[in-house]
C-alpha atoms as a PDB file:
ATOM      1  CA  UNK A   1       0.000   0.000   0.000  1.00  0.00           C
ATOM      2  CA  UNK A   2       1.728   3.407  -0.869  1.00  0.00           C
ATOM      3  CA  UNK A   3       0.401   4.883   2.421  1.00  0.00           C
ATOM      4  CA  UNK A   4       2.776   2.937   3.677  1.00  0.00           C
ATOM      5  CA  UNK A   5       5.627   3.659   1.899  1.00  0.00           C
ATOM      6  CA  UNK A   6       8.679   6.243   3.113  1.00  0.00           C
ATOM      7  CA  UNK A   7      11.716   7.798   1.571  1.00  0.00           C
ATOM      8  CA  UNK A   8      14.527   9.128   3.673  1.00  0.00           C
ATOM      9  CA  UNK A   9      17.467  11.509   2.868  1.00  0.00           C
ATOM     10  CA  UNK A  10      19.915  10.413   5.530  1.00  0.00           C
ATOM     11  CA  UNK A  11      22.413  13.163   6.860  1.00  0.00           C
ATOM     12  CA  UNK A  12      25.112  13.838   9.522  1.00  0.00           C
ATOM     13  CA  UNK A  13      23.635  13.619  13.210  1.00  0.00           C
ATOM     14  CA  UNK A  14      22.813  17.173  13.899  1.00  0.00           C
ATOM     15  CA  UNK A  15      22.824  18.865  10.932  1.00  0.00           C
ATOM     16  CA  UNK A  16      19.438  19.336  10.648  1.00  0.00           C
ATOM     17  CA  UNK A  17      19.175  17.515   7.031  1.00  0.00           C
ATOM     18  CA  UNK A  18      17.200  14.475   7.347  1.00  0.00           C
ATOM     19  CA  UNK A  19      14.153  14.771   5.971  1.00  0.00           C
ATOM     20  CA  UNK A  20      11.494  12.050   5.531  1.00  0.00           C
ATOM     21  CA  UNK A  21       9.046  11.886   2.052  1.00  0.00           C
ATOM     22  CA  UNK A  22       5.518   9.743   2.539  1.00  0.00           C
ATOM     23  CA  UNK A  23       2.145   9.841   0.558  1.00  0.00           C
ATOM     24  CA  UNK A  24      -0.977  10.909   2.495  1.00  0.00           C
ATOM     25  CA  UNK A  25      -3.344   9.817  -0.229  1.00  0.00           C
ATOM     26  CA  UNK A  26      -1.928  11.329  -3.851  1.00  0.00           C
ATOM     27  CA  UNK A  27      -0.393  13.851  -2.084  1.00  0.00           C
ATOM     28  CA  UNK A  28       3.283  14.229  -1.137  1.00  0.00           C
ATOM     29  CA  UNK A  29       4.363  15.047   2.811  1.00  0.00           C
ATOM     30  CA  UNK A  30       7.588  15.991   4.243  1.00  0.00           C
ATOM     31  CA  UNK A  31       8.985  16.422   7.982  1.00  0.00           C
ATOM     32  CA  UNK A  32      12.454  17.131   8.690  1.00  0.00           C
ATOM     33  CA  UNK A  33      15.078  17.203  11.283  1.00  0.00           C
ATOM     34  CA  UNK A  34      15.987  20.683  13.070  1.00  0.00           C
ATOM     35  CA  UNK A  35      19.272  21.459  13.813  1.00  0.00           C
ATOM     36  CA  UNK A  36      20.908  20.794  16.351  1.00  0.00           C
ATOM     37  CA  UNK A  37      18.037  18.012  16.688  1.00  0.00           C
ATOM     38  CA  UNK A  38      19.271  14.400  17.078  1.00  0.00           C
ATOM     39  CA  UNK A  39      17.925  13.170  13.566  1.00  0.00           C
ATOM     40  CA  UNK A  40      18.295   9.068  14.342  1.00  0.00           C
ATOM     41  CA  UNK A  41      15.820   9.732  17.382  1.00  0.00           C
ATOM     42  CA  UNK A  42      14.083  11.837  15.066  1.00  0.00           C
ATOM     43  CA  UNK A  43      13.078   8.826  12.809  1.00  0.00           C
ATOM     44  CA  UNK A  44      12.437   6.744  15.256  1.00  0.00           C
ATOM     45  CA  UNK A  45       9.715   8.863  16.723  1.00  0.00           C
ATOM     46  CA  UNK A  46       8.347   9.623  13.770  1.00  0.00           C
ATOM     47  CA  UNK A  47       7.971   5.736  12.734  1.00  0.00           C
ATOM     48  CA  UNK A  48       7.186   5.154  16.655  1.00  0.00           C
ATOM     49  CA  UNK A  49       3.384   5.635  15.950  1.00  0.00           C
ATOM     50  CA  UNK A  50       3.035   4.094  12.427  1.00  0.00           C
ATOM     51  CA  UNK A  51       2.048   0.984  11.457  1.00  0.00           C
ATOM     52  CA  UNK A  52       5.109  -1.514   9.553  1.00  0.00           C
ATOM     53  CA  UNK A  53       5.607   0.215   6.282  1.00  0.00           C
ATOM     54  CA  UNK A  54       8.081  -0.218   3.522  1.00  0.00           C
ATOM     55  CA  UNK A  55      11.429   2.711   4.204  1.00  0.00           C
ATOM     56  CA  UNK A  56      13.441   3.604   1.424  1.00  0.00           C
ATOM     57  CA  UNK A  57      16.820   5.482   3.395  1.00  0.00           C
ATOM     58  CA  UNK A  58      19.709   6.884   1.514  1.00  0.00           C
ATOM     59  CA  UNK A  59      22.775   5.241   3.251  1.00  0.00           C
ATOM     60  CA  UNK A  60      24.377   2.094   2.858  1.00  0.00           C
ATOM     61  CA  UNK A  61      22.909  -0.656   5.452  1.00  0.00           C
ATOM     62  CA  UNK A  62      25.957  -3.010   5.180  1.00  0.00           C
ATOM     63  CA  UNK A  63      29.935  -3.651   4.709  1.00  0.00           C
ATOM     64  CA  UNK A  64      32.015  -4.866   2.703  1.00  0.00           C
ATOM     65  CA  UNK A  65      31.480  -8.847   3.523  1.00  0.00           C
ATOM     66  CA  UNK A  66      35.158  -9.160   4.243  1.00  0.00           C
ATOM     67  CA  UNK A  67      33.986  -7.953   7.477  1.00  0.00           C
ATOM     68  CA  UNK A  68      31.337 -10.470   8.435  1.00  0.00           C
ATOM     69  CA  UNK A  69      34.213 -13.069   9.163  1.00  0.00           C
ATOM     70  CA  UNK A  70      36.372 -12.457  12.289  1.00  0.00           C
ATOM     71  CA  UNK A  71      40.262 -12.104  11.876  1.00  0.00           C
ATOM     72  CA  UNK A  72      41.061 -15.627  13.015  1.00  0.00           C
ATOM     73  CA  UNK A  73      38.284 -16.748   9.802  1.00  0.00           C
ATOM     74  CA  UNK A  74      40.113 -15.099   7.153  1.00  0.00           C
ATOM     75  CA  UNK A  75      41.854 -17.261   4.892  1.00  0.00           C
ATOM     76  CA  UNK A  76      46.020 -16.051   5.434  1.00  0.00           C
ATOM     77  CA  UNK A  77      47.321 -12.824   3.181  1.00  0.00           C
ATOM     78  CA  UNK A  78      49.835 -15.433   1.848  1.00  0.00           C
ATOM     79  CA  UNK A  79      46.662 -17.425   0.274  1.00  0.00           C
ATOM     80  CA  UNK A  80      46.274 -14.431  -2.329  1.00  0.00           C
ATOM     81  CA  UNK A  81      48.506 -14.259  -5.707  1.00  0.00           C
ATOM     82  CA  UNK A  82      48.586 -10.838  -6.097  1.00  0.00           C
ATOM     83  CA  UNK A  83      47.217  -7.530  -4.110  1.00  0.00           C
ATOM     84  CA  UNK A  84      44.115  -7.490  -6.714  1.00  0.00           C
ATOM     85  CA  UNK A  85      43.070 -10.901  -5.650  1.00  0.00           C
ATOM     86  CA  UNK A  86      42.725  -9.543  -1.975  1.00  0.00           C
ATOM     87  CA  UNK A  87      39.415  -9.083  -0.382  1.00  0.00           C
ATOM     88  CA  UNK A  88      37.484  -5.444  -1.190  1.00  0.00           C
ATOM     89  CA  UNK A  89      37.875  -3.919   2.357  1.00  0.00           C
ATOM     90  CA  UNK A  90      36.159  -0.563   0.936  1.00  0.00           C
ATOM     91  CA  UNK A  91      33.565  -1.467  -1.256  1.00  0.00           C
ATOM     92  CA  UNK A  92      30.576  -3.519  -1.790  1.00  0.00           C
ATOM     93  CA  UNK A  93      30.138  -5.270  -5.276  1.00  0.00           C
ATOM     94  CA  UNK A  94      26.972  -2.647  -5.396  1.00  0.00           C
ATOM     95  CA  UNK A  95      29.250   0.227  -4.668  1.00  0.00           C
ATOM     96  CA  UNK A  96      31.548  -0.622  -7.592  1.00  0.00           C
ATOM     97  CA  UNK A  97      29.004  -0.752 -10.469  1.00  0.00           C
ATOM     98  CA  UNK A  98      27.058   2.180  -9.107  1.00  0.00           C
ATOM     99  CA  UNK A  99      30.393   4.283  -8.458  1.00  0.00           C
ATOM    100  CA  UNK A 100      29.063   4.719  -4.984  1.00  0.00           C
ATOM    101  CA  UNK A 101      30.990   6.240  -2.306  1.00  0.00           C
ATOM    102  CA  UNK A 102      32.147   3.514   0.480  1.00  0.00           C
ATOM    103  CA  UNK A 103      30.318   2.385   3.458  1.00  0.00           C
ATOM    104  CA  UNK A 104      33.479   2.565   5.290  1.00  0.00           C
ATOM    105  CA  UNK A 105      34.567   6.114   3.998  1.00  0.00           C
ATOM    106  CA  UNK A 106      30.958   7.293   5.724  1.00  0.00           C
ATOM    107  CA  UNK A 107      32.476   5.482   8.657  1.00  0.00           C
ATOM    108  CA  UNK A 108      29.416   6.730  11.404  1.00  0.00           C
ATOM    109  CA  UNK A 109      26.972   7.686   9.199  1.00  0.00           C
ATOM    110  CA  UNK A 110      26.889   3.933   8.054  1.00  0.00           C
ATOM    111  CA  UNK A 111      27.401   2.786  11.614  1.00  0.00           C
ATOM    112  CA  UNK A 112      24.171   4.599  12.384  1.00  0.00           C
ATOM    113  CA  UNK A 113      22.296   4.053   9.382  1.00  0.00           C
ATOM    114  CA  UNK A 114      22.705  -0.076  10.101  1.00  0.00           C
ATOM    115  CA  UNK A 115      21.814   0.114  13.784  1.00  0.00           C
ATOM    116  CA  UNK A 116      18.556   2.361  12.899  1.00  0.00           C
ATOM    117  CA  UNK A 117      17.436  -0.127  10.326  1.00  0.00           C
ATOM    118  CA  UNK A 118      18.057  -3.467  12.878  1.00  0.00           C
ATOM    119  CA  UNK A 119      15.811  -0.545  15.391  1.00  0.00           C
ATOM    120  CA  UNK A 120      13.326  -0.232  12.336  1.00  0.00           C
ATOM    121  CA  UNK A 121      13.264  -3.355  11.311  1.00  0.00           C
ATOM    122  CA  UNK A 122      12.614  -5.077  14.937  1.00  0.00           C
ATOM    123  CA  UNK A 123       9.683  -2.991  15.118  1.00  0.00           C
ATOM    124  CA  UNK A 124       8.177  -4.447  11.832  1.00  0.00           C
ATOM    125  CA  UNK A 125       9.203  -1.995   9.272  1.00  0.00           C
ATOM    126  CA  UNK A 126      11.131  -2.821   5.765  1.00  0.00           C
ATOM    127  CA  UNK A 127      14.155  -1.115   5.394  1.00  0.00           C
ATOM    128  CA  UNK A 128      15.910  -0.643   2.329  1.00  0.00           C
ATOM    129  CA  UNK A 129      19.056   1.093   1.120  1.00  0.00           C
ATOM    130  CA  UNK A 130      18.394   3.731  -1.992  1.00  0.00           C
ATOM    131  CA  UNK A 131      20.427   5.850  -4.066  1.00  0.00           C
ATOM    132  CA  UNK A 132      18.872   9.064  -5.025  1.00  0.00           C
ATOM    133  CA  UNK A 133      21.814  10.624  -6.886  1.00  0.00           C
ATOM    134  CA  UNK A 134      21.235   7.852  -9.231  1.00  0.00           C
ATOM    135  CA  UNK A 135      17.655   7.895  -9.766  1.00  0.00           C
ATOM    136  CA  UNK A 136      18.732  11.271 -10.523  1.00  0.00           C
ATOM    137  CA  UNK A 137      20.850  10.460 -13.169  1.00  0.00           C
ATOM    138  CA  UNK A 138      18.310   7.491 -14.953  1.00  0.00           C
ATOM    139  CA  UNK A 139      15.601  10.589 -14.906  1.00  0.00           C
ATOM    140  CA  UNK A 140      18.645  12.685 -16.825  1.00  0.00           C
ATOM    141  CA  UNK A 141      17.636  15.217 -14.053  1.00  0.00           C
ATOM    142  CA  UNK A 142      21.406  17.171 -14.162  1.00  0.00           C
ATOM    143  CA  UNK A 143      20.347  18.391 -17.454  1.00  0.00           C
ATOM    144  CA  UNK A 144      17.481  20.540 -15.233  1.00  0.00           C
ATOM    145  CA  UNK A 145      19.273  21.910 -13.074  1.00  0.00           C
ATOM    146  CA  UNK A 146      19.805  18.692 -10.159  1.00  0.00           C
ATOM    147  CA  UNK A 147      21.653  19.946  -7.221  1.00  0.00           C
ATOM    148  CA  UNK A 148      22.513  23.316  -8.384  1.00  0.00           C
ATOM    149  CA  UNK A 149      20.603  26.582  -7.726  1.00  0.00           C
ATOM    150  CA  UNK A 150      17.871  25.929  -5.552  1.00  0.00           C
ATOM    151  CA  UNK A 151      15.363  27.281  -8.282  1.00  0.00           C
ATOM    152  CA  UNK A 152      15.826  24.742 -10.368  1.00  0.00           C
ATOM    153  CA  UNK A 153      13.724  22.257  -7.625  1.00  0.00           C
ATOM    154  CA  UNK A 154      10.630  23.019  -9.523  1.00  0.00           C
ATOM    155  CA  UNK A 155      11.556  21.947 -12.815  1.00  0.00           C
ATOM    156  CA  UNK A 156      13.496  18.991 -11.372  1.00  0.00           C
ATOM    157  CA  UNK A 157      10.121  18.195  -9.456  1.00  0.00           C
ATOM    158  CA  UNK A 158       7.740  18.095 -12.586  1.00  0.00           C
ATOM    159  CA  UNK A 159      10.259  15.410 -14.152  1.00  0.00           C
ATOM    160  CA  UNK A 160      10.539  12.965 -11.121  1.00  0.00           C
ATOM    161  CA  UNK A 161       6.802  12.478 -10.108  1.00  0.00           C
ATOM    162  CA  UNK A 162       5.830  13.130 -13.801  1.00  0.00           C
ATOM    163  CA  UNK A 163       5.007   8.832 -14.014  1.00  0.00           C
ATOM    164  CA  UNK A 164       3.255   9.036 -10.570  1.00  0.00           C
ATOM    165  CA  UNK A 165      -0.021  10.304 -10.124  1.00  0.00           C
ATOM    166  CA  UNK A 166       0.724  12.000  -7.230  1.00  0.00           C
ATOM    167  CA  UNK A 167       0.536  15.950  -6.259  1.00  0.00           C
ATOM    168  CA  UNK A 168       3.659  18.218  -4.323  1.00  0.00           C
ATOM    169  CA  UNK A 169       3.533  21.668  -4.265  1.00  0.00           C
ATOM    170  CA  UNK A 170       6.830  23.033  -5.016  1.00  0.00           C
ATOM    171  CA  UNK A 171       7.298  25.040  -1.773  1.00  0.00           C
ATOM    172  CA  UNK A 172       6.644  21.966   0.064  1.00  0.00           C
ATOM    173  CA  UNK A 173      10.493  21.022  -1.177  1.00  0.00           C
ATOM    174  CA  UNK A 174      12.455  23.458   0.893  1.00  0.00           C
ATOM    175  CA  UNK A 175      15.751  22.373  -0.708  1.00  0.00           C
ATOM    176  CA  UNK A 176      17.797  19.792  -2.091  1.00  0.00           C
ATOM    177  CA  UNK A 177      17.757  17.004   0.810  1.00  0.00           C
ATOM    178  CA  UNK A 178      13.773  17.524   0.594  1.00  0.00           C
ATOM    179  CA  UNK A 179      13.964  16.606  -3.173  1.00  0.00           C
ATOM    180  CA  UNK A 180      16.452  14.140  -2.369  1.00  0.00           C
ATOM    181  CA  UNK A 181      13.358  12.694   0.178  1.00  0.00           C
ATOM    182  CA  UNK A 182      11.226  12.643  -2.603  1.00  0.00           C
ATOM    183  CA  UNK A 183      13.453  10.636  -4.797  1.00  0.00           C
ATOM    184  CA  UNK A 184      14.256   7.830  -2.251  1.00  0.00           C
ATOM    185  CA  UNK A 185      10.375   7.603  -2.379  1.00  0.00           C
ATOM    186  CA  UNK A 186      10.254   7.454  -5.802  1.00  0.00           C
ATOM    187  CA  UNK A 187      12.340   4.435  -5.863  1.00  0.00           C
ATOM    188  CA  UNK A 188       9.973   3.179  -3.479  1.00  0.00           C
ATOM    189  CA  UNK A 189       7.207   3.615  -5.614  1.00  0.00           C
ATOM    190  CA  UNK A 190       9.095   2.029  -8.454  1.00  0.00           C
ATOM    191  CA  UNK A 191       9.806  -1.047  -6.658  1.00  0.00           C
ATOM    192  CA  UNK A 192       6.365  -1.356  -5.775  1.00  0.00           C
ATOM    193  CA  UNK A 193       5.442  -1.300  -9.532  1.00  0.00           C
ATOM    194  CA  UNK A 194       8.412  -3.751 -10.388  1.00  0.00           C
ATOM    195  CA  UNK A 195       9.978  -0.768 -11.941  1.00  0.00           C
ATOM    196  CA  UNK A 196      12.745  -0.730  -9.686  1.00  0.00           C
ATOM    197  CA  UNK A 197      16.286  -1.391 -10.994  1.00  0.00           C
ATOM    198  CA  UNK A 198      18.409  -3.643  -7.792  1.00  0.00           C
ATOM    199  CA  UNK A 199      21.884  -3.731  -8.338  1.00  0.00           C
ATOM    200  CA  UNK A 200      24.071  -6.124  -6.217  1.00  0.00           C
ATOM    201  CA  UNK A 201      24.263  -9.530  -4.325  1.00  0.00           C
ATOM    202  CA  UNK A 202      23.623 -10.723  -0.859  1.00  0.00           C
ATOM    203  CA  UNK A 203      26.627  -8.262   0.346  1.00  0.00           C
ATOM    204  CA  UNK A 204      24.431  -5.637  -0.258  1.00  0.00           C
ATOM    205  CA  UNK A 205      21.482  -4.420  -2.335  1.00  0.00           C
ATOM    206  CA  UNK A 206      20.976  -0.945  -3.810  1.00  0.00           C
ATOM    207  CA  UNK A 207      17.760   0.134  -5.491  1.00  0.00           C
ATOM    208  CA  UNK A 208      16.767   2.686  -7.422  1.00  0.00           C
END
């Protein structure tokens, strides 16, 4: 049910830049963090009082799986031919074909992103990992103006929920992490249709 269904635009702790997209009927809602305000207790109040529904968050939810084995698992360094044959300690497989940045060079940002989906997630919700920027880039939005003057939101707007039947005023989208809200639910939206492209392996799944 879309009702149900939640973008996120996940940023630093206190910045004051996570803001959350949902439906309420066809029409598009946003709340955000305040600054200074501690945005992974933000979430969780505002899912607190919701039923289980379907989140869509903007950070990567797992590592590299060179880290799932402790150091006493790991097959010895001398076991590899040559430095390319080693383990990927920075990137997922997902990472790599999207050209995403790495999990581990987001250090606590991922760190928190993981622990609020296990939070999420115990409480009945879905949680999965998203990639705006390239949603952005399948929708061609840089050619309108995507992440540059803050004017350009509009036009940006009218190409991203243009295959939705779905309403957003324009000043509803403050700035870019709002539109960057609306695009994690977007991809939300498109998985629901079986739109949805899903790029990587049981390391870790980005969609889009």
């Amino acid at each position: 049910m879309v009702e149900h269904l939640y973008g996120i635009d996940y940023g630093a702790k206190l910045a004051g830049t996570t803001v959350v997209a949902w439906l309420s009927g066809r029409t598009l809602q946003f709340s955000a963090s305040a600054k200074k305000q501690n945005a992974d207790r933000f979430l969780l109040d505002f899912f607190s009082d919701r039923p289980p529904g379907k989140i869509f968050i903007d950070a990567p939810l797992s590592l590299p799986k060179v880290y799932r084995r402790g150091s006493n698992d790991s097959p010895p360094a001398s076991s590899f031919a040559t430095e390319e044959d080693l383990p990927d300690f920075h990137y997922r497989a997902c990472d790599r074909a999207l050209g995403a940045m790495s999990p581990m060079f987001l250090g606590g940002l991922t760190a928190r992103a993981m622990k609020l989906a296990f939070q999420l997630r115990r409480d009945g919700h879905t949680v999965q990992e998203t990639y705006p920027g390239m949603l952005a880039r399948h929708l061609e939005l840089t050619t309108y103006g995507y992440k540059g003057d803050k004017r350009e939101i509009k036009r940006c707007l009218n190409i991203a929920i243009n295959t939705f039947d779905v309403t957003c005023p324009a000043e509803l989208l403050l700035n870019w992490h709002h539109f960057d809200a609306l695009l994690a639910l977007s991809s939300a939206l498109r998985h629901e249709r079986r739109e949805a492209t899903v790029v990587g392996d049981e390391e870790g799944l980005i969609v889009f």
